[in-house]
PDB file of N, CA and C in Angstrom:
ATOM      1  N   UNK A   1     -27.514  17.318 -25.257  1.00  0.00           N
ATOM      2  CA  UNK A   1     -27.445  17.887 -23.931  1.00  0.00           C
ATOM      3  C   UNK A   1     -26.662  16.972 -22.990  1.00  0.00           C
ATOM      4  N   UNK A   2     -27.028  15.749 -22.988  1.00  0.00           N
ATOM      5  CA  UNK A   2     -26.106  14.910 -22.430  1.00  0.00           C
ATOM      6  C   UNK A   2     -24.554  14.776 -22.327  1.00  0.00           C
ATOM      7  N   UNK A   3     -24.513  14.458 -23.855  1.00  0.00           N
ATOM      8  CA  UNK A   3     -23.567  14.377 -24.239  1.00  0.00           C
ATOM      9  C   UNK A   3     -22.255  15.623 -24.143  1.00  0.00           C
ATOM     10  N   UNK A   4     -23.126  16.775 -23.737  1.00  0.00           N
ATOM     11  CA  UNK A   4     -22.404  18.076 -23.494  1.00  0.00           C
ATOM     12  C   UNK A   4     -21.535  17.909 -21.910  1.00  0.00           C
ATOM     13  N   UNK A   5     -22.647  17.428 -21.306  1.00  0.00           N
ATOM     14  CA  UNK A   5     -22.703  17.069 -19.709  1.00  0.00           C
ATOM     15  C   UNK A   5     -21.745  16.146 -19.530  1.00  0.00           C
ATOM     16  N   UNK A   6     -21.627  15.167 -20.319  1.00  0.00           N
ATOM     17  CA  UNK A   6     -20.871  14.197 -19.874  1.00  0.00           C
ATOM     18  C   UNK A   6     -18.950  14.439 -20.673  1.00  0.00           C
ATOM     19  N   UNK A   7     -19.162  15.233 -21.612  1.00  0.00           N
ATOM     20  CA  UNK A   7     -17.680  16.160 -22.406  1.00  0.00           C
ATOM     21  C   UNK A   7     -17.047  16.648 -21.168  1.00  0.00           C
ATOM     22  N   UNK A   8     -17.933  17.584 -20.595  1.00  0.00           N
ATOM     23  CA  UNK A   8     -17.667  18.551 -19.492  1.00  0.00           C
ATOM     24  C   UNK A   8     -17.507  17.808 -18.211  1.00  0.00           C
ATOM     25  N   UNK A   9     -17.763  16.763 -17.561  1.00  0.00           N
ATOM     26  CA  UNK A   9     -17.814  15.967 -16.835  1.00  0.00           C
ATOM     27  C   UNK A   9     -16.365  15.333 -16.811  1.00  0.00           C
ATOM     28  N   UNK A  10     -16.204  15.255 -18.003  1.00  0.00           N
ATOM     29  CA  UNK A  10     -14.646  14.396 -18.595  1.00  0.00           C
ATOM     30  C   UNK A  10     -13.382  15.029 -18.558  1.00  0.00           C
ATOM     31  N   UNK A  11     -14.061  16.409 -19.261  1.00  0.00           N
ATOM     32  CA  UNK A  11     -12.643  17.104 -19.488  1.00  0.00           C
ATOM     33  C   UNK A  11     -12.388  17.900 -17.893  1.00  0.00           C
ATOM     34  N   UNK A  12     -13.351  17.882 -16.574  1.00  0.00           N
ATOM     35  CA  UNK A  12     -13.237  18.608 -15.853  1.00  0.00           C
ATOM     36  C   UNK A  12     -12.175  17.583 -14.979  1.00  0.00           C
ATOM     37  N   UNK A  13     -12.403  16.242 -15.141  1.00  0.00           N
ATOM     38  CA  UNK A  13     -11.820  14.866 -14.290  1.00  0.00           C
ATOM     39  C   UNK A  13     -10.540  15.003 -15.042  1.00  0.00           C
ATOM     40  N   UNK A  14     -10.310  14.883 -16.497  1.00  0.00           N
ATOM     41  CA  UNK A  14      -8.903  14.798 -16.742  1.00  0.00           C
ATOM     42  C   UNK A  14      -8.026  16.299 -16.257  1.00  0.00           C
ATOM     43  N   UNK A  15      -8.524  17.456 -16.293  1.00  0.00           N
ATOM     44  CA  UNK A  15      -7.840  18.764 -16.393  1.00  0.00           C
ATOM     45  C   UNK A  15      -7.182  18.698 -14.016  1.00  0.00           C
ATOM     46  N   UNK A  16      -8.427  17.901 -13.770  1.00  0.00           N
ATOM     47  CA  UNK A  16      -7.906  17.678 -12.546  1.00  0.00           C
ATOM     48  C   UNK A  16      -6.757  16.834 -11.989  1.00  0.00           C
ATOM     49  N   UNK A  17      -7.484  15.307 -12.918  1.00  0.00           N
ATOM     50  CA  UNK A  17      -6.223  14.214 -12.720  1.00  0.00           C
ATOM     51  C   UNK A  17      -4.362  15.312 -12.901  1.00  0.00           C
ATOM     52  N   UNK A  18      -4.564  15.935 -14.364  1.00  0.00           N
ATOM     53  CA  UNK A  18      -3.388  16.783 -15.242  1.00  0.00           C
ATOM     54  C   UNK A  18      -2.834  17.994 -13.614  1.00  0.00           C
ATOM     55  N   UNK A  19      -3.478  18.434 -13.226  1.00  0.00           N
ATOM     56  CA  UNK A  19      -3.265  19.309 -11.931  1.00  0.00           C
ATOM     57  C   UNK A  19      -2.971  18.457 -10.790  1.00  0.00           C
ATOM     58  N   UNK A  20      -2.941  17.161 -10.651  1.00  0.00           N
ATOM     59  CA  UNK A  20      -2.406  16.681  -9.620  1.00  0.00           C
ATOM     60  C   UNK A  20      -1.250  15.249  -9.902  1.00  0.00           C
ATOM     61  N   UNK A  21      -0.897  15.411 -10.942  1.00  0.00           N
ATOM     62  CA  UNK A  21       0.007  14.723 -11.645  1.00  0.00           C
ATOM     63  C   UNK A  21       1.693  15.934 -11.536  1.00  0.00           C
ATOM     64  N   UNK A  22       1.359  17.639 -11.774  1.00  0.00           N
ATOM     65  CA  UNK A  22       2.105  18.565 -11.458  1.00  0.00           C
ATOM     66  C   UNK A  22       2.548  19.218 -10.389  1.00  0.00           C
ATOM     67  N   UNK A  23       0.983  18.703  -9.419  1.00  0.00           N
ATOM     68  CA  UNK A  23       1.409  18.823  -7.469  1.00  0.00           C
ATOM     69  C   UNK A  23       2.168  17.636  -7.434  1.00  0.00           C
ATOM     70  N   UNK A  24       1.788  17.009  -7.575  1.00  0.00           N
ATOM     71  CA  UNK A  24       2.769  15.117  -7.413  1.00  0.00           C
ATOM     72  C   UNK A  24       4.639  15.560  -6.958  1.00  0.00           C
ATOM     73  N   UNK A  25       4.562  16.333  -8.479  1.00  0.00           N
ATOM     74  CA  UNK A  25       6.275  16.270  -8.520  1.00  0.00           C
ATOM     75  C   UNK A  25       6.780  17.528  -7.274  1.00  0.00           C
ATOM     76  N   UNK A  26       6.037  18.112  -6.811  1.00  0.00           N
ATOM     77  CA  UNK A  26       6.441  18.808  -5.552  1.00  0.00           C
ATOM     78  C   UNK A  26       5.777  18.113  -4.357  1.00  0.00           C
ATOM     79  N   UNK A  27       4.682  17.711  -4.257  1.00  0.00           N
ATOM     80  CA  UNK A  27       4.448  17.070  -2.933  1.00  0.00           C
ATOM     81  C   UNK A  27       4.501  15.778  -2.548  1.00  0.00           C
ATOM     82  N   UNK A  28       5.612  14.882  -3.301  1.00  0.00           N
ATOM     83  CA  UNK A  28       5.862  13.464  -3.077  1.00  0.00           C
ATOM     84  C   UNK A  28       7.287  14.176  -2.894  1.00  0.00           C
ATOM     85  N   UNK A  29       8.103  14.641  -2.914  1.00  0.00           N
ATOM     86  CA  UNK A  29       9.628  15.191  -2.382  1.00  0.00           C
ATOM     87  C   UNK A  29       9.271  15.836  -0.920  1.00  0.00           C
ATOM     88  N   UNK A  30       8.157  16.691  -0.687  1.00  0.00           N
ATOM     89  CA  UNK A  30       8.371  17.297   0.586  1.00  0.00           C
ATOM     90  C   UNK A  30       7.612  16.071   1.734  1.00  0.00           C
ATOM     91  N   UNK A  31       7.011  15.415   1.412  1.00  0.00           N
ATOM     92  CA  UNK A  31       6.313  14.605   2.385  1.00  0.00           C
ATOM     93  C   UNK A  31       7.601  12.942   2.483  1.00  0.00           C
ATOM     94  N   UNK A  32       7.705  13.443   1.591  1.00  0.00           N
ATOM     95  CA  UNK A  32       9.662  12.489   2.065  1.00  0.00           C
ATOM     96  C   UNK A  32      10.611  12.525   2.550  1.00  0.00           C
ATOM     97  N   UNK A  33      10.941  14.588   2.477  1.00  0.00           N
ATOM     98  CA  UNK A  33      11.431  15.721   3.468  1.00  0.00           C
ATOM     99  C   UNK A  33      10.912  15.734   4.990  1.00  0.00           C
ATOM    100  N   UNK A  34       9.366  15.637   4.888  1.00  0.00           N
ATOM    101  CA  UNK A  34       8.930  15.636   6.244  1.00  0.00           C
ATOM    102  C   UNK A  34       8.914  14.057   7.343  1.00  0.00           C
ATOM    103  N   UNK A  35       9.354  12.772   6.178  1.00  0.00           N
ATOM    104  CA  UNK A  35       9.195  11.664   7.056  1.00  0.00           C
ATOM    105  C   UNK A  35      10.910  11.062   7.244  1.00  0.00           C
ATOM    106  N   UNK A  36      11.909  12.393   6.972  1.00  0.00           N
ATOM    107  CA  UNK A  36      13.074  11.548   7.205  1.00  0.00           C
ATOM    108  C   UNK A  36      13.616  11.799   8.582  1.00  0.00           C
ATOM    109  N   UNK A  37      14.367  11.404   8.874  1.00  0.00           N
ATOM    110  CA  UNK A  37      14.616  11.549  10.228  1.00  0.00           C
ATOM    111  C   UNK A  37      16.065  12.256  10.646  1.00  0.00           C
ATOM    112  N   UNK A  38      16.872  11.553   9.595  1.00  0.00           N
ATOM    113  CA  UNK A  38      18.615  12.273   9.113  1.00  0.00           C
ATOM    114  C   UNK A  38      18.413  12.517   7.736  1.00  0.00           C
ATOM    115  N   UNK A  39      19.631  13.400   7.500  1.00  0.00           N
ATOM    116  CA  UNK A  39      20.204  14.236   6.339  1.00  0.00           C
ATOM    117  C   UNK A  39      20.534  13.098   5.168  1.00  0.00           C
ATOM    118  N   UNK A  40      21.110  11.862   5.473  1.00  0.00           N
ATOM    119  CA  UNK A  40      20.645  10.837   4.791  1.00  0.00           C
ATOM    120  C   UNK A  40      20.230  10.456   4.262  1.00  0.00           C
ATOM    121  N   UNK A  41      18.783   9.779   5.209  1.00  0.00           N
ATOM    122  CA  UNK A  41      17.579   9.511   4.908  1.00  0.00           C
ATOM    123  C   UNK A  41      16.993  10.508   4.107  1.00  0.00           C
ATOM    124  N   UNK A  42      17.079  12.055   4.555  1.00  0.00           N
ATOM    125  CA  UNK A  42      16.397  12.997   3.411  1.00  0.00           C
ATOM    126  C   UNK A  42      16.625  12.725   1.873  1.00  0.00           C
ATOM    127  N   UNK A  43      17.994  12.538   1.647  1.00  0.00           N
ATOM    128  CA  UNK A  43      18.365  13.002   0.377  1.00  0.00           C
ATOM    129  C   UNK A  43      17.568  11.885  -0.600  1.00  0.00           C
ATOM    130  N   UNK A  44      17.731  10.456   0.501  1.00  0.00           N
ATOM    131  CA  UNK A  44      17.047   9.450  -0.208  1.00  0.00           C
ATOM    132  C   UNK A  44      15.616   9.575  -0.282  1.00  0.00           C
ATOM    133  N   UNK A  45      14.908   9.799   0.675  1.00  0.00           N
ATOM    134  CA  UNK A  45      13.631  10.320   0.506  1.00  0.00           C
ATOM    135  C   UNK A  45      13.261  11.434  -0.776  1.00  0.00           C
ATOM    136  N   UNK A  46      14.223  12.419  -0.937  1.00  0.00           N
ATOM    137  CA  UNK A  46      13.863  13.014  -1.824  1.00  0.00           C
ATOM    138  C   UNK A  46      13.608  12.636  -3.277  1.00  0.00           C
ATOM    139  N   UNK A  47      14.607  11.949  -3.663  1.00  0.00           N
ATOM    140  CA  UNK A  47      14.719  11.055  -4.662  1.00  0.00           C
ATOM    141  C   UNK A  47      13.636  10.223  -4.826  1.00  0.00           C
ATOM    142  N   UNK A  48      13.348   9.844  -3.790  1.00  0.00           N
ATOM    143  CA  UNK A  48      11.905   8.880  -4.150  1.00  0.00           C
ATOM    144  C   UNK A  48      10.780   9.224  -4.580  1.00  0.00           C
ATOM    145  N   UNK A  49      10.545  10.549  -4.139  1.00  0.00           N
ATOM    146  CA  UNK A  49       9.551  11.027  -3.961  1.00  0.00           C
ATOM    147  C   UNK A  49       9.442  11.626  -5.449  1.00  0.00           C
ATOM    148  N   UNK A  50      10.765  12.110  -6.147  1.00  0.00           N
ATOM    149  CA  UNK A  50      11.029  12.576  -7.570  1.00  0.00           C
ATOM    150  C   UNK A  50      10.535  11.477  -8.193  1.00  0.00           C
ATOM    151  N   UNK A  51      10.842  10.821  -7.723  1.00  0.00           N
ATOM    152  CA  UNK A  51      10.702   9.424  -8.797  1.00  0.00           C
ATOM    153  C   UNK A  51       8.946   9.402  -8.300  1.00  0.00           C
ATOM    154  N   UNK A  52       8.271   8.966  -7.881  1.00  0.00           N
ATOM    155  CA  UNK A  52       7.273   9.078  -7.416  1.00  0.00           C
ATOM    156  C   UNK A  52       6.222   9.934  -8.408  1.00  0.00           C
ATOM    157  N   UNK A  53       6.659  11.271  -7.989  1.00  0.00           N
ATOM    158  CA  UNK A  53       6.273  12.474  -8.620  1.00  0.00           C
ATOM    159  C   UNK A  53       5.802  12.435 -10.556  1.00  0.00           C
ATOM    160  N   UNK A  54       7.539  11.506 -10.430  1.00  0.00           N
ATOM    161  CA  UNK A  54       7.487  11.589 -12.477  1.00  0.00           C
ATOM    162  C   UNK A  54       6.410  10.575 -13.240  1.00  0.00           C
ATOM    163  N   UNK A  55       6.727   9.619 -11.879  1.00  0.00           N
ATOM    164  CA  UNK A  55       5.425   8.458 -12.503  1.00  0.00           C
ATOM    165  C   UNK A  55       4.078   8.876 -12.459  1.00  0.00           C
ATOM    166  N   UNK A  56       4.084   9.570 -11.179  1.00  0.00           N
ATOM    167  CA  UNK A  56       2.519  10.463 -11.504  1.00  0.00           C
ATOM    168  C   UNK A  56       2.336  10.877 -12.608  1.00  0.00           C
ATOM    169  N   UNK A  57       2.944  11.898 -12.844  1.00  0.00           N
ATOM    170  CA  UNK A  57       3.135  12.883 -14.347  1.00  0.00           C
ATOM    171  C   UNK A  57       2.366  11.764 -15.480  1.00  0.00           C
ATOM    172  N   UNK A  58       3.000  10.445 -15.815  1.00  0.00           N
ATOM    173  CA  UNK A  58       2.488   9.520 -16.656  1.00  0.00           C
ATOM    174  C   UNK A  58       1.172   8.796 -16.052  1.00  0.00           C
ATOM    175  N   UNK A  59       0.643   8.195 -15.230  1.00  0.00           N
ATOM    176  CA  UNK A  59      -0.499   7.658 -14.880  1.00  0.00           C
ATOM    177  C   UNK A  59      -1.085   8.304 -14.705  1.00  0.00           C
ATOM    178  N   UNK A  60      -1.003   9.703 -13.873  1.00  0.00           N
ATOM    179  CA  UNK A  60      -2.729  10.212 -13.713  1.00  0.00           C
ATOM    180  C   UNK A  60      -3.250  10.590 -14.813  1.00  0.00           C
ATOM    181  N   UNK A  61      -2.920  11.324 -15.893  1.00  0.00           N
ATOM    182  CA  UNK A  61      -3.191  12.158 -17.021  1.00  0.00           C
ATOM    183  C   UNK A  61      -4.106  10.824 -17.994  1.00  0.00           C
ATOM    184  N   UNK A  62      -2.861   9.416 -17.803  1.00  0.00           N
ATOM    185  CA  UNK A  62      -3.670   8.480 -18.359  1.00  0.00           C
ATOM    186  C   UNK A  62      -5.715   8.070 -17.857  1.00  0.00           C
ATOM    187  N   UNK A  63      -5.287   7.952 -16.564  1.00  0.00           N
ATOM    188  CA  UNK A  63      -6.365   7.752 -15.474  1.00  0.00           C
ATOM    189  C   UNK A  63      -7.221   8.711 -16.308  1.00  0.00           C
ATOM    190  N   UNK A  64      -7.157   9.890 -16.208  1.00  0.00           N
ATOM    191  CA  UNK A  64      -7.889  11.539 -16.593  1.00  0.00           C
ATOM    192  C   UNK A  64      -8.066  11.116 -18.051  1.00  0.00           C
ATOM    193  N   UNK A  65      -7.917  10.524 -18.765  1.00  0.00           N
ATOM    194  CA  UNK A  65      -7.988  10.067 -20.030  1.00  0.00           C
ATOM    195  C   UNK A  65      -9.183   9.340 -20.198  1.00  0.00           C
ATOM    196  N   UNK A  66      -8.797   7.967 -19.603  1.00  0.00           N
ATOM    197  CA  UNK A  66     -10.027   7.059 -18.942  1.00  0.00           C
ATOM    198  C   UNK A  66     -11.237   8.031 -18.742  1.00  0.00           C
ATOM    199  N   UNK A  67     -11.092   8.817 -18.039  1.00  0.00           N
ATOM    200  CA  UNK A  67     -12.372   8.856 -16.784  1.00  0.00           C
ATOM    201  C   UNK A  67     -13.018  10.237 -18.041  1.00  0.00           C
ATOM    202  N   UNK A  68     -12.462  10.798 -18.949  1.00  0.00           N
ATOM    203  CA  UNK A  68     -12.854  11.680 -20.084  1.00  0.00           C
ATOM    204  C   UNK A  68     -13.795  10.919 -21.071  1.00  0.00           C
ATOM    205  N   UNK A  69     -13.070   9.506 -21.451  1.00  0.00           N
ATOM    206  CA  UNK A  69     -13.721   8.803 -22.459  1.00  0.00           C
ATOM    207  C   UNK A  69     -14.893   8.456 -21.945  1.00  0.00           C
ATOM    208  N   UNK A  70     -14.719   7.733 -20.611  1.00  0.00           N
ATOM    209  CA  UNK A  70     -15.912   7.082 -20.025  1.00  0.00           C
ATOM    210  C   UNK A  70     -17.084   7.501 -19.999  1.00  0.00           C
ATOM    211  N   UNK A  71     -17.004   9.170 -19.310  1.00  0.00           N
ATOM    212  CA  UNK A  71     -18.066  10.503 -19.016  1.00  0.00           C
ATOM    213  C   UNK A  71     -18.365  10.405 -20.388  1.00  0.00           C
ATOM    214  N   UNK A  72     -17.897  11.008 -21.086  1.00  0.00           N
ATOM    215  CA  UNK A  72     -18.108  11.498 -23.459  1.00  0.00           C
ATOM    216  C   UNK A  72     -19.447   9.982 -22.797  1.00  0.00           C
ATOM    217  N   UNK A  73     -18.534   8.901 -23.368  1.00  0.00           N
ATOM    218  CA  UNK A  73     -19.504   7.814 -23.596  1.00  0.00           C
ATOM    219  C   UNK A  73     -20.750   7.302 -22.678  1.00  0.00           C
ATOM    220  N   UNK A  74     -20.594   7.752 -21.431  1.00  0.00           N
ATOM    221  CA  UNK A  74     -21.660   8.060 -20.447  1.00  0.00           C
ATOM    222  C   UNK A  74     -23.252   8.854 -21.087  1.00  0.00           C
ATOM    223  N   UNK A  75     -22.614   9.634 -21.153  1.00  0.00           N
ATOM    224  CA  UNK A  75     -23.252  11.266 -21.893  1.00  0.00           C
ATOM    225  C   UNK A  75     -24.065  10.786 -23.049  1.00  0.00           C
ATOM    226  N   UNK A  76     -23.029   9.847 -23.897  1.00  0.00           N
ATOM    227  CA  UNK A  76     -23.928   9.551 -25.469  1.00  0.00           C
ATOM    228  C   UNK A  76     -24.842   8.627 -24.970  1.00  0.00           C
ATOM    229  N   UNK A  77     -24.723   7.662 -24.313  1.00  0.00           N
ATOM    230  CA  UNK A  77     -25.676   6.624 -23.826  1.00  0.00           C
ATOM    231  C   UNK A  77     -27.260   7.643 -23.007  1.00  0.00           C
ATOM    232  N   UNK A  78     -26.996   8.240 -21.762  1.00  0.00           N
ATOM    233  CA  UNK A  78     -27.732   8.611 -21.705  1.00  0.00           C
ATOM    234  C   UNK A  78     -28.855   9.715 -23.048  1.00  0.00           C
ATOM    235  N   UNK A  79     -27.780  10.108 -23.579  1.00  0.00           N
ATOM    236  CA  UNK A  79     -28.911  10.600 -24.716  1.00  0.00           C
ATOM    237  C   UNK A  79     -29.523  10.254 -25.850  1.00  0.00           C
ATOM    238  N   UNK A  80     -28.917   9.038 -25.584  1.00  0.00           N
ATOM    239  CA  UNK A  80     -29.582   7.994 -26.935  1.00  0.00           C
ATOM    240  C   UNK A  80     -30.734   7.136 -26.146  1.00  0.00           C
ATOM    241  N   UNK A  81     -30.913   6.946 -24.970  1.00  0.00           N
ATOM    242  CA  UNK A  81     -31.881   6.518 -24.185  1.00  0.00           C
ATOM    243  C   UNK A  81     -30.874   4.963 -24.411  1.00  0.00           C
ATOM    244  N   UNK A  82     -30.104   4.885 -24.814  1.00  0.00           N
ATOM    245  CA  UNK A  82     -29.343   3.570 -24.741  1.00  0.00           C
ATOM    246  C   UNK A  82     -28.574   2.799 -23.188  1.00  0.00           C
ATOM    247  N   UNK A  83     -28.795   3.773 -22.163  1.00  0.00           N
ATOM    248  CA  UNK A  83     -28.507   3.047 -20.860  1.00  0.00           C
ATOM    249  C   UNK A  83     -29.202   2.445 -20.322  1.00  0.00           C
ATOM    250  N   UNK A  84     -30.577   2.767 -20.215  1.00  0.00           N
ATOM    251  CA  UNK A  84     -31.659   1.927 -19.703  1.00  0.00           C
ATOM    252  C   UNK A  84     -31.828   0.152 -20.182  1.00  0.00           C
ATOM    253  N   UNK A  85     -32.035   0.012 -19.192  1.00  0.00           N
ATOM    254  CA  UNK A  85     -31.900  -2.013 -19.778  1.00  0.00           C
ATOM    255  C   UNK A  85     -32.663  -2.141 -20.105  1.00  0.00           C
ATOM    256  N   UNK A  86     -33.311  -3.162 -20.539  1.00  0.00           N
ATOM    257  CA  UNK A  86     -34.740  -3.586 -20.983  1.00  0.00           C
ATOM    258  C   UNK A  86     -35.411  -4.414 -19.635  1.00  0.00           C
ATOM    259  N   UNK A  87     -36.792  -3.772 -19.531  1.00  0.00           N
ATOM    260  CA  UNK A  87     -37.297  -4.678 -18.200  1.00  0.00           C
ATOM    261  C   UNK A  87     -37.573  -5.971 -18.651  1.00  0.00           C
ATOM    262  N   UNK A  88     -37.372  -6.985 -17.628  1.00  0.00           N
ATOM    263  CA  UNK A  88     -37.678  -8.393 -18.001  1.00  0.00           C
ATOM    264  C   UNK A  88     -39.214  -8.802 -17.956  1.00  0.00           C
ATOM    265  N   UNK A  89     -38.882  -9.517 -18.856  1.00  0.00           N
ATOM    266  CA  UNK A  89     -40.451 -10.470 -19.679  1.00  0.00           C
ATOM    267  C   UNK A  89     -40.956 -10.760 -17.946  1.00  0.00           C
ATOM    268  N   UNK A  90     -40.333 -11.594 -17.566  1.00  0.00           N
ATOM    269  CA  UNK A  90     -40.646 -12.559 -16.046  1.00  0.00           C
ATOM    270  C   UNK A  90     -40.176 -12.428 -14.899  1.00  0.00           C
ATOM    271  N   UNK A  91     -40.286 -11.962 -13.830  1.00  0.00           N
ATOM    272  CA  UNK A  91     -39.565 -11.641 -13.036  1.00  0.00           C
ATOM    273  C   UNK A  91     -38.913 -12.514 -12.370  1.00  0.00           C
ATOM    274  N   UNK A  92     -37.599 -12.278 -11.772  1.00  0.00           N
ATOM    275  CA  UNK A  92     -37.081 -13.106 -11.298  1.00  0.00           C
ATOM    276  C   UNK A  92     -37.331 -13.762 -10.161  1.00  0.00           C
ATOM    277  N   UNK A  93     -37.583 -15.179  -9.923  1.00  0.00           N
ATOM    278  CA  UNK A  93     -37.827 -16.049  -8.702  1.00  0.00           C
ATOM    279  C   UNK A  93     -39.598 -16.269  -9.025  1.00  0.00           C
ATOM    280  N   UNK A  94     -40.114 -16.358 -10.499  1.00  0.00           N
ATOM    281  CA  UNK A  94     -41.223 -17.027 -10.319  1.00  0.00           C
ATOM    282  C   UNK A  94     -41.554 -18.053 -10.418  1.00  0.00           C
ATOM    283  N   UNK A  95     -42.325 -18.497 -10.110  1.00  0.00           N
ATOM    284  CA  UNK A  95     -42.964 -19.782 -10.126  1.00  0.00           C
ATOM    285  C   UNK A  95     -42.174 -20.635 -11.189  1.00  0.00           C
ATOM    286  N   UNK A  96     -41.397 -21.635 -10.636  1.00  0.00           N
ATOM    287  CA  UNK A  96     -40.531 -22.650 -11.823  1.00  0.00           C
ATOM    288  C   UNK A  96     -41.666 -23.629 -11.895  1.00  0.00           C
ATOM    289  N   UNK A  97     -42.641 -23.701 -12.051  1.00  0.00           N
ATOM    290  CA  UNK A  97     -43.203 -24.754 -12.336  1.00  0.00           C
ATOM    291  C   UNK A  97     -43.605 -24.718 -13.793  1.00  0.00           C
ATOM    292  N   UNK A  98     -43.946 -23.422 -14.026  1.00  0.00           N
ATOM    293  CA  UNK A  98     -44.257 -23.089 -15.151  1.00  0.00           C
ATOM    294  C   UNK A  98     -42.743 -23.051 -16.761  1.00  0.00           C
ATOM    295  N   UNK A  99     -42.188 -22.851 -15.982  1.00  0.00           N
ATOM    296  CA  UNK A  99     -41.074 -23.334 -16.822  1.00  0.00           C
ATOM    297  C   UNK A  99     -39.612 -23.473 -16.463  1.00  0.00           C
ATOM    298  N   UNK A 100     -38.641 -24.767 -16.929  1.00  0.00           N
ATOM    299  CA  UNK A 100     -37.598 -25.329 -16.439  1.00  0.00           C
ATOM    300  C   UNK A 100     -36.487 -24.134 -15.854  1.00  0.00           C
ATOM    301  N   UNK A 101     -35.565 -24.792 -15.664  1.00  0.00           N
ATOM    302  CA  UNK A 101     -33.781 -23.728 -15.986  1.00  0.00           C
ATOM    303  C   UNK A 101     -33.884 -23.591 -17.588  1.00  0.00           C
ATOM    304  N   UNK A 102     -34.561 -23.820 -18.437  1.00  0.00           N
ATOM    305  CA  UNK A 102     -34.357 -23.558 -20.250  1.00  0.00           C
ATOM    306  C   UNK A 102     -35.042 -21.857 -20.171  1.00  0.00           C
ATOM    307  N   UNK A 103     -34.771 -21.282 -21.073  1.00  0.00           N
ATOM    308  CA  UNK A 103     -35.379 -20.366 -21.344  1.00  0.00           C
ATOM    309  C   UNK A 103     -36.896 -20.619 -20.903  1.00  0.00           C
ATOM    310  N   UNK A 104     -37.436 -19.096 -20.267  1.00  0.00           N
ATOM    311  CA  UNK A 104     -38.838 -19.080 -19.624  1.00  0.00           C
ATOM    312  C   UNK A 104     -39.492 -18.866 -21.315  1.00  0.00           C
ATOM    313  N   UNK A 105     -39.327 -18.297 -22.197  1.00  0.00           N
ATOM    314  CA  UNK A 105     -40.187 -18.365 -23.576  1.00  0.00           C
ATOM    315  C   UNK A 105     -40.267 -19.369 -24.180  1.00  0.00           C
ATOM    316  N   UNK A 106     -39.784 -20.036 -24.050  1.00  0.00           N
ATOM    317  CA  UNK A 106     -39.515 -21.581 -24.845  1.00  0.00           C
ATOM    318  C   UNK A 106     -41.283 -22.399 -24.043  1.00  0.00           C
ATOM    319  N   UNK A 107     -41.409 -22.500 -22.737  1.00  0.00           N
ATOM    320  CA  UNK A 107     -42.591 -23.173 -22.200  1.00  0.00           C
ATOM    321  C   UNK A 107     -43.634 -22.169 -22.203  1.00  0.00           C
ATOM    322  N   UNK A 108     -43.401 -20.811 -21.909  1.00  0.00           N
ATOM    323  CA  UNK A 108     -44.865 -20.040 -21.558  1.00  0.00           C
ATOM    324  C   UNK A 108     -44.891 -19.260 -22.866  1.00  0.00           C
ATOM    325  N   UNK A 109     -46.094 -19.504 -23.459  1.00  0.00           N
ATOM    326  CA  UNK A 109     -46.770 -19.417 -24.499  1.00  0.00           C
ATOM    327  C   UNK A 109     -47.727 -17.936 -24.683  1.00  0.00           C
TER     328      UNK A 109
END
């Protein structure tokens, strides 16, 4: 069940990253369109923004990759009960008298 949750969790983050990696290559040209000032400046702006756009295309999908594996492996942990830490023997900030900076099992018996 988890593990379903956390598939779906993954593939919903990459299918998004993948949808804004394809806005990229149109809305990094017009917001370069909208900050030029001359015909100039546009053409160069545009270009940047292409360029911009294409590198999206390659990093987000990667990113969306990441954030797929992570969720999957999220998912298996929670359903293996394998995320939970283990509570500690001693709590932290007790009484050092009872035992050094060495391991607290080593003195308390």
């Amino acid at each position: 069940m988890y593990f379903l949750t956390g598939l779906t969790q993954g593939l919903s983050g990459f299918g998004l990253s993948l949808l804004g990696a394809v806005a990229g290559i149109v809305d990094q040209p017009i917001q370069g369109i909208q900050r030029a000032a001359d015909a100039r400046e546009m053409a160069s702006s545009v270009i940047t923004g292409v360029g911009k756009g294409l590198l999206g295309v390659v990093t987000k999908p990667i990113g969306g990759a990441m954030e797929l594996v992570s969720q999957t492996g999220q998912g298996i942990l929670e359903g293996t009960g394998l995320s939970k830490l283990p509570e500690r023997l001693f709590p932290v900030g007790e009484s050092l008298s009872l035992c050094s900076k060495n391991s607290q099992l080593k003195y308390i018996w």
